[in-house]
N, C-alpha and C. Protein backbone atom coordinates (compact mmCIF):
# COMPACT_ATOMS: atom_id res chain seq x y z
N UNK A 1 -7.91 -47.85 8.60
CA UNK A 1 -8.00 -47.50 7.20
C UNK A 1 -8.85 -46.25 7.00
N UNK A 2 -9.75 -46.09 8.25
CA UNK A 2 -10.61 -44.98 7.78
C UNK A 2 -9.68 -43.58 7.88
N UNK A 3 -8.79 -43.65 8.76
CA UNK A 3 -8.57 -42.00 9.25
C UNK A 3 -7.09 -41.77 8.32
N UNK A 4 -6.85 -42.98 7.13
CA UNK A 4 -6.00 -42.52 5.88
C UNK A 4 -6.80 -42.03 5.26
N UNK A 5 -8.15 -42.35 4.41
CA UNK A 5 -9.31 -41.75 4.01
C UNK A 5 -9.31 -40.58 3.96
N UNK A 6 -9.41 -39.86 5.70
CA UNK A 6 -10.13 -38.78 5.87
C UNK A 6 -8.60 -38.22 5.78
N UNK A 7 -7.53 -38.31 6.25
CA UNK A 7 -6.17 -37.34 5.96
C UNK A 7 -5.97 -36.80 4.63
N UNK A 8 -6.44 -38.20 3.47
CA UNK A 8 -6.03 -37.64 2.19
C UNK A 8 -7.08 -37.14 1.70
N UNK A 9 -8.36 -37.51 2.39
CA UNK A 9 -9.26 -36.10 1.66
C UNK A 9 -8.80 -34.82 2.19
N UNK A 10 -8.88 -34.82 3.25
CA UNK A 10 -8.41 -33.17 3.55
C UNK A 10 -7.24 -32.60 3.11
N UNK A 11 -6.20 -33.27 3.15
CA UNK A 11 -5.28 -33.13 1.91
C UNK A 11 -5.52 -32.38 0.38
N UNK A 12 -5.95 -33.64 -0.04
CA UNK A 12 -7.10 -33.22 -1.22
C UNK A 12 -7.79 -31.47 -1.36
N UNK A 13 -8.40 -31.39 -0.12
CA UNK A 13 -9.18 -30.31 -0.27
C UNK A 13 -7.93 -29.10 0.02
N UNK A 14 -7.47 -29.18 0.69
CA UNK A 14 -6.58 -28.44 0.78
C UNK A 14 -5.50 -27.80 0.08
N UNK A 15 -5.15 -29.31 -1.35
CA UNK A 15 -4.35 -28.62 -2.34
C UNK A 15 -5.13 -28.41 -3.19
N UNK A 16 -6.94 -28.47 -3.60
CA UNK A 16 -7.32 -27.76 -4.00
C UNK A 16 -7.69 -26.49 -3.84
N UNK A 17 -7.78 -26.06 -2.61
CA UNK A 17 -8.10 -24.61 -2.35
C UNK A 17 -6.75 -23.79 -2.79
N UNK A 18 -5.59 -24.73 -2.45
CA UNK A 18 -4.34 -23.48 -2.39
C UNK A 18 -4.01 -23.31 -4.10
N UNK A 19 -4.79 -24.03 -4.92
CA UNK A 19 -4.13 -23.90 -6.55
C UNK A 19 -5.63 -23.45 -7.16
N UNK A 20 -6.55 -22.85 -6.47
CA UNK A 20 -7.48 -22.64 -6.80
C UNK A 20 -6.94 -20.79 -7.32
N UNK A 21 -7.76 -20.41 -8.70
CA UNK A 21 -7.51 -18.96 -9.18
C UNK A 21 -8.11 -18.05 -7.96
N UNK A 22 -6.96 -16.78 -7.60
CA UNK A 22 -8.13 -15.80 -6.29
C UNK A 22 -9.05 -15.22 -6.99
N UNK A 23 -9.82 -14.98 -6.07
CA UNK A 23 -11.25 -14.15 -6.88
C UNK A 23 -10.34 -12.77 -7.14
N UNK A 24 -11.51 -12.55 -8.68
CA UNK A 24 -11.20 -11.48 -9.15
C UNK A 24 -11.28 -10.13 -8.36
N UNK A 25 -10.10 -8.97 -8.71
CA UNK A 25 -10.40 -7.76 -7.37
C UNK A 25 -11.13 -6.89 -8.67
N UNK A 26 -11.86 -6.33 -7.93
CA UNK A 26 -12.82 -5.07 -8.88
C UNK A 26 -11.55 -3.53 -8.66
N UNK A 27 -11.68 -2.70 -9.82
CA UNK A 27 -11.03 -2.00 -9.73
C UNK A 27 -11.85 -1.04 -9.49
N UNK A 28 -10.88 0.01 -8.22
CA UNK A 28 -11.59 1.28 -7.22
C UNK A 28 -12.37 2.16 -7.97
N UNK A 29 -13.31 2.65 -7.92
CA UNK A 29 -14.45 3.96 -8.21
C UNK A 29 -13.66 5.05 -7.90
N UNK A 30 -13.25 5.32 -9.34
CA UNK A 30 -13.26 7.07 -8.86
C UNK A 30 -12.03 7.40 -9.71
N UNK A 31 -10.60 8.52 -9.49
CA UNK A 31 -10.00 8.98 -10.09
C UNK A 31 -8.66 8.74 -9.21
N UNK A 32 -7.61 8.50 -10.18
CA UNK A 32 -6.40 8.21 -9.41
C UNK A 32 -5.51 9.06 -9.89
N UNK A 33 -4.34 9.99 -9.51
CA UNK A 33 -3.66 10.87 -10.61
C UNK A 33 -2.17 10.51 -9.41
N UNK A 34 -1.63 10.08 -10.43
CA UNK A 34 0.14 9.74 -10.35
C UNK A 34 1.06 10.65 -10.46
N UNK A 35 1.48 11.25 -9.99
CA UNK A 35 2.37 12.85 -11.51
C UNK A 35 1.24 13.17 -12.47
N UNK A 36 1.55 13.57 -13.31
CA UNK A 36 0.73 14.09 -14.29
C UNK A 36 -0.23 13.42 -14.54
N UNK A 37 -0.50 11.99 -14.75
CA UNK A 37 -1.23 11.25 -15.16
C UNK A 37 -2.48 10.81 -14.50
N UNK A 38 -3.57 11.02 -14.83
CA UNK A 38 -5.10 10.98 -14.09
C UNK A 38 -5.77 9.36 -14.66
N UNK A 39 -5.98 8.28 -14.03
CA UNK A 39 -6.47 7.37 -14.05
C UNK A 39 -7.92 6.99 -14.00
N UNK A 40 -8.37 6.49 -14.76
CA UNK A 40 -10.62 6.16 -14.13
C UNK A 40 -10.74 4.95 -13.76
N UNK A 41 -11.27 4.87 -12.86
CA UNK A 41 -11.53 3.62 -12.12
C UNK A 41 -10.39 2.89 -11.98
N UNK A 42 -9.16 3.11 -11.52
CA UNK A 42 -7.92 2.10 -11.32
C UNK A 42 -7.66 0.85 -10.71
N UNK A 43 -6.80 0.52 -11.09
CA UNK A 43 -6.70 -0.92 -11.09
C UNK A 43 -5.31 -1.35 -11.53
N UNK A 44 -4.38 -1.69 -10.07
CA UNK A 44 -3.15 -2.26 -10.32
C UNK A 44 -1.89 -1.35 -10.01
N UNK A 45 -0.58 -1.16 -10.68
CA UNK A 45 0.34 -0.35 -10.38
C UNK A 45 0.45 0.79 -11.60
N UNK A 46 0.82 1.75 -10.99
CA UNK A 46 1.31 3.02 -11.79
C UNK A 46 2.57 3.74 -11.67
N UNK A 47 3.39 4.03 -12.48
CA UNK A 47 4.76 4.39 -11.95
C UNK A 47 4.69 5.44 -12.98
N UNK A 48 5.09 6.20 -12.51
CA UNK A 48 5.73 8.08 -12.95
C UNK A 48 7.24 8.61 -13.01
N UNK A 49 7.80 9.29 -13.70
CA UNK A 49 8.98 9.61 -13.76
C UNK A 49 8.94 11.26 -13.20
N UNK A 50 7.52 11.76 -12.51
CA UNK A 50 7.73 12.74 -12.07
C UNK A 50 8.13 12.95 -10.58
N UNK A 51 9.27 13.75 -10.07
CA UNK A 51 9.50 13.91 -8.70
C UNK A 51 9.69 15.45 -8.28
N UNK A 52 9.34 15.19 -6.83
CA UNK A 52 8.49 14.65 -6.17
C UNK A 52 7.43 14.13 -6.71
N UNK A 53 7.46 12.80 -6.26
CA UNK A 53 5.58 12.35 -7.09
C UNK A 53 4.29 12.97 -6.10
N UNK A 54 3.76 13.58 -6.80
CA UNK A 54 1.99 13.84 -6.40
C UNK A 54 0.92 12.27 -6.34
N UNK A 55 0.32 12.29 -4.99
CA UNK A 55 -0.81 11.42 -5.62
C UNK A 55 -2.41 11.95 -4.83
N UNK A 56 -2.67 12.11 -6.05
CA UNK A 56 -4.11 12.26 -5.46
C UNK A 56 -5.32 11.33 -5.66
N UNK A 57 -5.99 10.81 -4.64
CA UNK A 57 -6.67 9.72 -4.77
C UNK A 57 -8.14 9.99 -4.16
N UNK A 58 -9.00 9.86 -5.48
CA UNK A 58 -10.33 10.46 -5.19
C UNK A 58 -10.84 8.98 -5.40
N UNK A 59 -10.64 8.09 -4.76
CA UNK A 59 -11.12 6.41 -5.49
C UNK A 59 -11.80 6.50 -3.94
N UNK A 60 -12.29 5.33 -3.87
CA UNK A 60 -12.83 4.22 -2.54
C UNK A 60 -11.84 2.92 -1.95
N UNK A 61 -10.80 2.94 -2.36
CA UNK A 61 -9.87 2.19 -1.85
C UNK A 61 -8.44 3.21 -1.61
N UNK A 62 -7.87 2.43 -0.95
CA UNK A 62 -6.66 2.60 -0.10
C UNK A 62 -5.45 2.93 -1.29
N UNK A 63 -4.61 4.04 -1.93
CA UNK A 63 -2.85 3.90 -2.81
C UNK A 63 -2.50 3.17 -1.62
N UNK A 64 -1.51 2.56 -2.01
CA UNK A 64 -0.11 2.11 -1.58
C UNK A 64 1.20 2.76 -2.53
N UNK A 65 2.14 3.27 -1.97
CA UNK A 65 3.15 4.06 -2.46
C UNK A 65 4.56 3.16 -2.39
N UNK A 66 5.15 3.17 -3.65
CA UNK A 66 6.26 2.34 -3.15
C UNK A 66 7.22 3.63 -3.65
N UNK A 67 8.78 2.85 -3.31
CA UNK A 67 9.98 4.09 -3.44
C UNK A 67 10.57 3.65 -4.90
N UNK A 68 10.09 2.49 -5.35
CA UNK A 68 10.19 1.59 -6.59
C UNK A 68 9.67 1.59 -7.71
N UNK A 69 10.08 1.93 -8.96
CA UNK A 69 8.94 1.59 -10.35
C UNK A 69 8.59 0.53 -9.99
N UNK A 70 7.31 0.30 -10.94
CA UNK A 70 6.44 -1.00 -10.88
C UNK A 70 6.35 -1.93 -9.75
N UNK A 71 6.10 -1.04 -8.66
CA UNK A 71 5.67 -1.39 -7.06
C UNK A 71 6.33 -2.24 -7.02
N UNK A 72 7.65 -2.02 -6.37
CA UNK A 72 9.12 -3.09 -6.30
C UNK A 72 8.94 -2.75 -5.03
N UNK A 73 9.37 -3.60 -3.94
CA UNK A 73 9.96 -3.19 -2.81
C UNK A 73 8.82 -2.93 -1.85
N UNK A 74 9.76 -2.09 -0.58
CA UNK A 74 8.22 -1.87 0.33
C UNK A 74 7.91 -1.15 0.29
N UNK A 75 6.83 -1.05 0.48
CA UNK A 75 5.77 0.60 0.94
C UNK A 75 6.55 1.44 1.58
N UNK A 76 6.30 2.29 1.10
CA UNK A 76 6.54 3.48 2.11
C UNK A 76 5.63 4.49 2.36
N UNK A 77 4.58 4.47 2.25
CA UNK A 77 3.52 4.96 2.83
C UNK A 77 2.05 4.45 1.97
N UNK A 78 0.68 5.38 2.62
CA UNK A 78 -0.40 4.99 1.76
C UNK A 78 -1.29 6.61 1.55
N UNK A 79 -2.41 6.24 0.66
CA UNK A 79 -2.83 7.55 0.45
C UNK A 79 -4.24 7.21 0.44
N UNK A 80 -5.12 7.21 1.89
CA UNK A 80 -6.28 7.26 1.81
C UNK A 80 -7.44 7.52 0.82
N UNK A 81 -8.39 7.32 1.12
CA UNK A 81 -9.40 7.51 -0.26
C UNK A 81 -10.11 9.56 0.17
N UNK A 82 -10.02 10.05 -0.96
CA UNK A 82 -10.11 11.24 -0.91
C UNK A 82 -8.92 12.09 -0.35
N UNK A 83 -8.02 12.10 -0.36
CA UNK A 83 -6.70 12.25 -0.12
C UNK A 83 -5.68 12.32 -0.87
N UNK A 84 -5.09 13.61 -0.74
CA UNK A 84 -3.74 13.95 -1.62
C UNK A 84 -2.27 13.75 -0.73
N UNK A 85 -1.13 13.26 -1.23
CA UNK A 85 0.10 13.97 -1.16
C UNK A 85 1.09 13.34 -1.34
N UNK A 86 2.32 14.60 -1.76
CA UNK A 86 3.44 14.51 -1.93
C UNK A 86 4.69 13.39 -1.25
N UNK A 87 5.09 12.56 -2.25
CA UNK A 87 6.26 11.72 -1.76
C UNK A 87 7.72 11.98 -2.90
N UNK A 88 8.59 12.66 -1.62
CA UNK A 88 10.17 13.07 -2.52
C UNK A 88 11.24 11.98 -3.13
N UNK A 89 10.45 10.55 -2.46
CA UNK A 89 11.13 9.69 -2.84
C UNK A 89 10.38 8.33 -3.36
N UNK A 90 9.02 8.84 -3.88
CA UNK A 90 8.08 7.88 -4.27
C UNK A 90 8.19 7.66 -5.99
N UNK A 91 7.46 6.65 -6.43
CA UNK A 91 7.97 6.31 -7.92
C UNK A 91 6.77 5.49 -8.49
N UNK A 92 6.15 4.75 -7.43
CA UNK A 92 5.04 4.27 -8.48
C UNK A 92 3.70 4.21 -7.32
N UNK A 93 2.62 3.70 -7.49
CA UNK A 93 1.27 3.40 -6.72
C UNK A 93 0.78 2.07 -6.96
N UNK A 94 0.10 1.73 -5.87
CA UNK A 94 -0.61 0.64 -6.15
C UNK A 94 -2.24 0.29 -5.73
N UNK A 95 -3.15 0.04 -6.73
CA UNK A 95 -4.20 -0.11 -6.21
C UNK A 95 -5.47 -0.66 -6.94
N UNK A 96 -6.07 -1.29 -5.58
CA UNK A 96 -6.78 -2.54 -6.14
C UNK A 96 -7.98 -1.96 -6.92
């Protein structure tokens, strides 16, 4: 009887961790610019209708570039922190 106990506690703990809210992400320090558009302190996705898209990323975290509005799909590349450039087939950014 004991080691039903201990299965459904860990159980227990376990579907509480997985329905538990994730910790909140802080949004990056610094300046994010999409196409035309210059961001402060960003946080999340950005999509542009300018092409080639420009991104220049003066933040402390990592763009992620998708080929997708509203970061659909996969990456296709990333844009380091302090780091610019050009994607001919890029459409939106993403970042924490």
């Amino acid at each position: 009887m004991r080691r039903i106990g201990l299965v459904a506690a860990s159980a227990m703990g376990a579907v509480s961790l997985a329905l538990s809210p994730a910790g909140s992400a802080a949004a990056a320090e610094g300046t994010l610019t999409v196409g035309l558009a210059t961001h402060t302190n960003p946080s999340g996705c950005y999509t542009t209708n300018v092409w080639p898209m420009f991104v220049t990323n003066n933040t402390n975290q990592v763009a992620t570039v998708f080929g997708l509005p509203n970061c659909q799909g996969l990456p296709i590349s990333q844009v380091g922190p302090n780091h610019s450039n050009i994607f001919e087939f890029g459409a939106s950014v993403s970042i924490s």
